[in-house]
Protein backbone atom coordinates (compact mmCIF):
# COMPACT_ATOMS: atom_id res chain seq x y z
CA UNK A 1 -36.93 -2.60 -19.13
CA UNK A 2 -35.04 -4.63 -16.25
CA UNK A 3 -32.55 -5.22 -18.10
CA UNK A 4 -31.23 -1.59 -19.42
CA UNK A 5 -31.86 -0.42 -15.44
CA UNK A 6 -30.02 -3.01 -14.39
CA UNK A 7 -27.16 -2.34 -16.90
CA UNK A 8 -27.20 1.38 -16.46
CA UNK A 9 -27.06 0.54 -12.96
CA UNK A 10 -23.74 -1.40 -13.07
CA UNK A 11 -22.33 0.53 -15.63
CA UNK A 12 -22.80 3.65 -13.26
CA UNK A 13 -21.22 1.46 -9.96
CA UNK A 14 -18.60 0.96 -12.65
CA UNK A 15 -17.58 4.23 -13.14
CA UNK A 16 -17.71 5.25 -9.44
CA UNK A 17 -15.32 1.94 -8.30
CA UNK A 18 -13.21 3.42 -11.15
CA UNK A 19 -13.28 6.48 -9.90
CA UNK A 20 -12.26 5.34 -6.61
CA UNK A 21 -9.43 3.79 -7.89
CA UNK A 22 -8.16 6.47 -9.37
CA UNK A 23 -8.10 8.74 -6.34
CA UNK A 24 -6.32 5.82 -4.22
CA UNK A 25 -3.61 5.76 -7.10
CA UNK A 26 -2.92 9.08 -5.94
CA UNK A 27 -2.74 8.73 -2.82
CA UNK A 28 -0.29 5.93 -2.83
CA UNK A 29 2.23 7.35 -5.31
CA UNK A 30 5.70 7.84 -3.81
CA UNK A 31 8.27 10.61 -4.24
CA UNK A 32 11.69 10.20 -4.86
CA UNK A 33 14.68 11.92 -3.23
CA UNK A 34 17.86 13.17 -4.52
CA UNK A 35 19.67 12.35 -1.61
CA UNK A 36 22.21 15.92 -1.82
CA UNK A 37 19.96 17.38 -4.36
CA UNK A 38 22.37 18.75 -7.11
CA UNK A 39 25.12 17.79 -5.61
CA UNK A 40 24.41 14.18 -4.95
CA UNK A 41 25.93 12.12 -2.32
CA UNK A 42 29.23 14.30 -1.99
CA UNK A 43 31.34 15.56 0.89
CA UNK A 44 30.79 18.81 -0.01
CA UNK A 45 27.26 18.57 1.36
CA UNK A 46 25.04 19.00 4.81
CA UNK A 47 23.07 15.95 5.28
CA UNK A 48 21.53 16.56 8.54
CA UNK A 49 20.23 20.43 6.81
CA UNK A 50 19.15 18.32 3.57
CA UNK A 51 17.09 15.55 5.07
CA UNK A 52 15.48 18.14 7.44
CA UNK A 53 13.66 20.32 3.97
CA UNK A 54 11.65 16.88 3.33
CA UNK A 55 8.88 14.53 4.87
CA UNK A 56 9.58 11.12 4.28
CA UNK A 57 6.44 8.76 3.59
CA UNK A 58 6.06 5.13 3.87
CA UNK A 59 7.11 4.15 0.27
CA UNK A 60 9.41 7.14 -0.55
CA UNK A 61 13.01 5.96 -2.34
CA UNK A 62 15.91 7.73 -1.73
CA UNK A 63 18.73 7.79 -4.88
CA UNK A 64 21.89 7.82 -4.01
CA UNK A 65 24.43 9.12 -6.77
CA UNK A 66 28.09 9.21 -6.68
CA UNK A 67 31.39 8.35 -8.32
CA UNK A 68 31.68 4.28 -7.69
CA UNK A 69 34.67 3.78 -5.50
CA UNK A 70 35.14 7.03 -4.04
CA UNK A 71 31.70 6.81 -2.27
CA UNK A 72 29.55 4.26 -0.62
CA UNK A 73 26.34 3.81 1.19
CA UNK A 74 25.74 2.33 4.70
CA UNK A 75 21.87 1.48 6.08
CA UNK A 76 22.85 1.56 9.92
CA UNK A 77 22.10 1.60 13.41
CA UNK A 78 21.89 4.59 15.33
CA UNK A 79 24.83 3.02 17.22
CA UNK A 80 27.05 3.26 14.27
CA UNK A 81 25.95 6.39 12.93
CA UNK A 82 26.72 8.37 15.62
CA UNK A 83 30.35 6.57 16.53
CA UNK A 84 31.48 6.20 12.54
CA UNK A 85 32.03 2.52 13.26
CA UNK A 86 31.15 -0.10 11.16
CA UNK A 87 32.40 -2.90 13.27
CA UNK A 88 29.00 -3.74 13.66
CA UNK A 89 25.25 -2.47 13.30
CA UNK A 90 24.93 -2.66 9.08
CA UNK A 91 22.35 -3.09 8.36
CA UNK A 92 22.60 -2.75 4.44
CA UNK A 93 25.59 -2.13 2.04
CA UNK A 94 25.22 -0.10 -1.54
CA UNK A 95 28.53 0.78 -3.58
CA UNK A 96 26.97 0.51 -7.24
CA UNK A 97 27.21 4.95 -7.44
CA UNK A 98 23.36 5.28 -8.25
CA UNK A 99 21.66 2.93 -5.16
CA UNK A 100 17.76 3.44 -4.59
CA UNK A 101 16.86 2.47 -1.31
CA UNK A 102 13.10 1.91 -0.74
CA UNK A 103 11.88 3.14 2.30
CA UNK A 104 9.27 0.27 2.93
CA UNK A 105 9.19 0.64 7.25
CA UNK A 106 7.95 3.71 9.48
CA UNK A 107 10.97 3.78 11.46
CA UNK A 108 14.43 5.97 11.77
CA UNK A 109 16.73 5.13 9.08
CA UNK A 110 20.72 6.24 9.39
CA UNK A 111 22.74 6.56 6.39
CA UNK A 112 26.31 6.86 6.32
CA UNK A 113 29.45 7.17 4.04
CA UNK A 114 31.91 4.29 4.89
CA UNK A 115 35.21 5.76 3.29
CA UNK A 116 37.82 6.50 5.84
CA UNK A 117 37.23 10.08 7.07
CA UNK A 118 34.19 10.21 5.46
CA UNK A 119 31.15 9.39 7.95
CA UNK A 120 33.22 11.79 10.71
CA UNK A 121 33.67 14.30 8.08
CA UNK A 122 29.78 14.83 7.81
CA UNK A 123 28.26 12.33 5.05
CA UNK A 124 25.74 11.16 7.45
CA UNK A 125 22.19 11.74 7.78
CA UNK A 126 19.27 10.33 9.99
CA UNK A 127 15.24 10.36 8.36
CA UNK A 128 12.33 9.43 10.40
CA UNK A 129 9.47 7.86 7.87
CA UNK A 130 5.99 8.35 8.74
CA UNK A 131 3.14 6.17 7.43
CA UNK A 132 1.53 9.56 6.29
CA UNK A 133 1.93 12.72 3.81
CA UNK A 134 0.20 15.45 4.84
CA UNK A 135 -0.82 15.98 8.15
CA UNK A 136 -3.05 18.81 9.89
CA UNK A 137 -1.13 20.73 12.77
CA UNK A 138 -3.67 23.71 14.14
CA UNK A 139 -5.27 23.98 11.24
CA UNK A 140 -2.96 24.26 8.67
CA UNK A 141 -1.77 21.56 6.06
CA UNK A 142 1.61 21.00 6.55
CA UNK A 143 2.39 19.74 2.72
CA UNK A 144 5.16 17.51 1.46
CA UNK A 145 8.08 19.51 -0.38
CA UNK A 146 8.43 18.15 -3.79
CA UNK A 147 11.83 16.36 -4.44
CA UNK A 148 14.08 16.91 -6.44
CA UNK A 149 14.08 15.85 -9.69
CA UNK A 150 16.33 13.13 -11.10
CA UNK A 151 16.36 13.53 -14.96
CA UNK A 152 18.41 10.75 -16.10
CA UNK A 153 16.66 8.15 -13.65
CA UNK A 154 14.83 5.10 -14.52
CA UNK A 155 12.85 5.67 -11.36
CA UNK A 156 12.22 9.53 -12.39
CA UNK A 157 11.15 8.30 -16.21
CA UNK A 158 8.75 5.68 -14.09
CA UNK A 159 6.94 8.18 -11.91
CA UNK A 160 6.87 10.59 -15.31
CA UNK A 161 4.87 7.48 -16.92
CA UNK A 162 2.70 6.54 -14.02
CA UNK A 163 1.63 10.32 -13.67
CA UNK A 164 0.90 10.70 -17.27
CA UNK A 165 -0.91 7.79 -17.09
CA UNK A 166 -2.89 9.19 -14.37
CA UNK A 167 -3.53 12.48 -15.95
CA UNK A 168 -5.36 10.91 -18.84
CA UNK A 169 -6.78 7.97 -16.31
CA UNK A 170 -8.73 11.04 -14.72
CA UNK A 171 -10.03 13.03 -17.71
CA UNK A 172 -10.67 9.23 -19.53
CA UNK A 173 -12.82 8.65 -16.05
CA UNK A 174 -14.80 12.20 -16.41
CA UNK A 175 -15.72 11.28 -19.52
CA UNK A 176 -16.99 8.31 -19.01
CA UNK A 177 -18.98 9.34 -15.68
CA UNK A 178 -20.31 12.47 -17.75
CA UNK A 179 -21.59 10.11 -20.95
CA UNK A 180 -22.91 7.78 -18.14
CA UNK A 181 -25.16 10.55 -16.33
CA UNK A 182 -26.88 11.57 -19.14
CA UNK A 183 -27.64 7.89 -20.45
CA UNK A 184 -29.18 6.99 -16.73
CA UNK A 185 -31.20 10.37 -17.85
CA UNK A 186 -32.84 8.50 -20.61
């Protein structure tokens, strides 16, 4: 009889650690930005109006798409965002035409176009990353817009994978905790 207690007993701890787990891979799932949206990393675009729609979290990545040579991406200081100069304060170069840039520190990141006329001509943006996703301001939830949607991206069919995998992880869990009650009922 000490036995099956003691079994039902862990098997129930079990399910609630598993639980757990589950919730906290929710929690620590990242989005992923279209930097541009639609119309990518462009000059036909607003930075400063785009990166202002979104929240950026601790963890986020940003995708930047573009046509290889006619477009780069600069990680700078604030420095060299505002003056266009890249004489100094880079802090990171991409030119591959589909760069993801993890946003692993809370801090102000500056992103700029390098091509001549480019950075001056408005392909420049600031973010501020927080360490949080939603936070409460007088009472009201002040929720993360979704992003955009990157169908052709290995990161995109990732975070497709990882939620489906989540989606049955939960109902898999219910189950389990459902079959469990009514055996600890016996």
């Amino acid at each position: 009889m000490g036995v099956t207690t003691f079994f039902k007993n862990c098997i129930f701890m079990l399910s609630i650690l598993i639980l757990l787990s589950s919730f906290l891979l929710n929690c620590v799932m990242a989005g992923v930005y279209a930097v541009g949206d639609q119309d990518e990393w462009s000059s036909q675009t607003n930075y400063a109006t785009w990166a202002e729609k979104y929240n950026f979290t601790l963890g986020d990545v940003l995708v930047f798409k573009y046509v290889k040579g006619q477009h780069n991406v600069y990680e700078v200081r604030e420095e060299t965002f505002r003056s266009c100069e890249t004489i100094s304060g880079v802090l990171a170069k991409y030119e591959s035409g589909e760069d993801q840039v993890v946003l692993n520190k809370v801090k102000k990141y500056w992103f700029i176009c390098n091509i001549v006329g480019h950075c001056l001509g408005g392909m420049r943006f600031g973010i501020e990353v927080k360490n949080v996703t939603n936070s409460m301001d007088g009472g009201e939830i002040n929720q993360q817009i979704q992003p955009s949607p990157l169908e052709n991206s290995c990161i995109s069919q990732r975070w497709r994978v990882i939620g489906m995998f989540h989606f049955f992880w939960n109902r898999i869990i219910i189950i389990i905790i459902v079959q469990f009650y009514f055996l600890l009922r016996l």
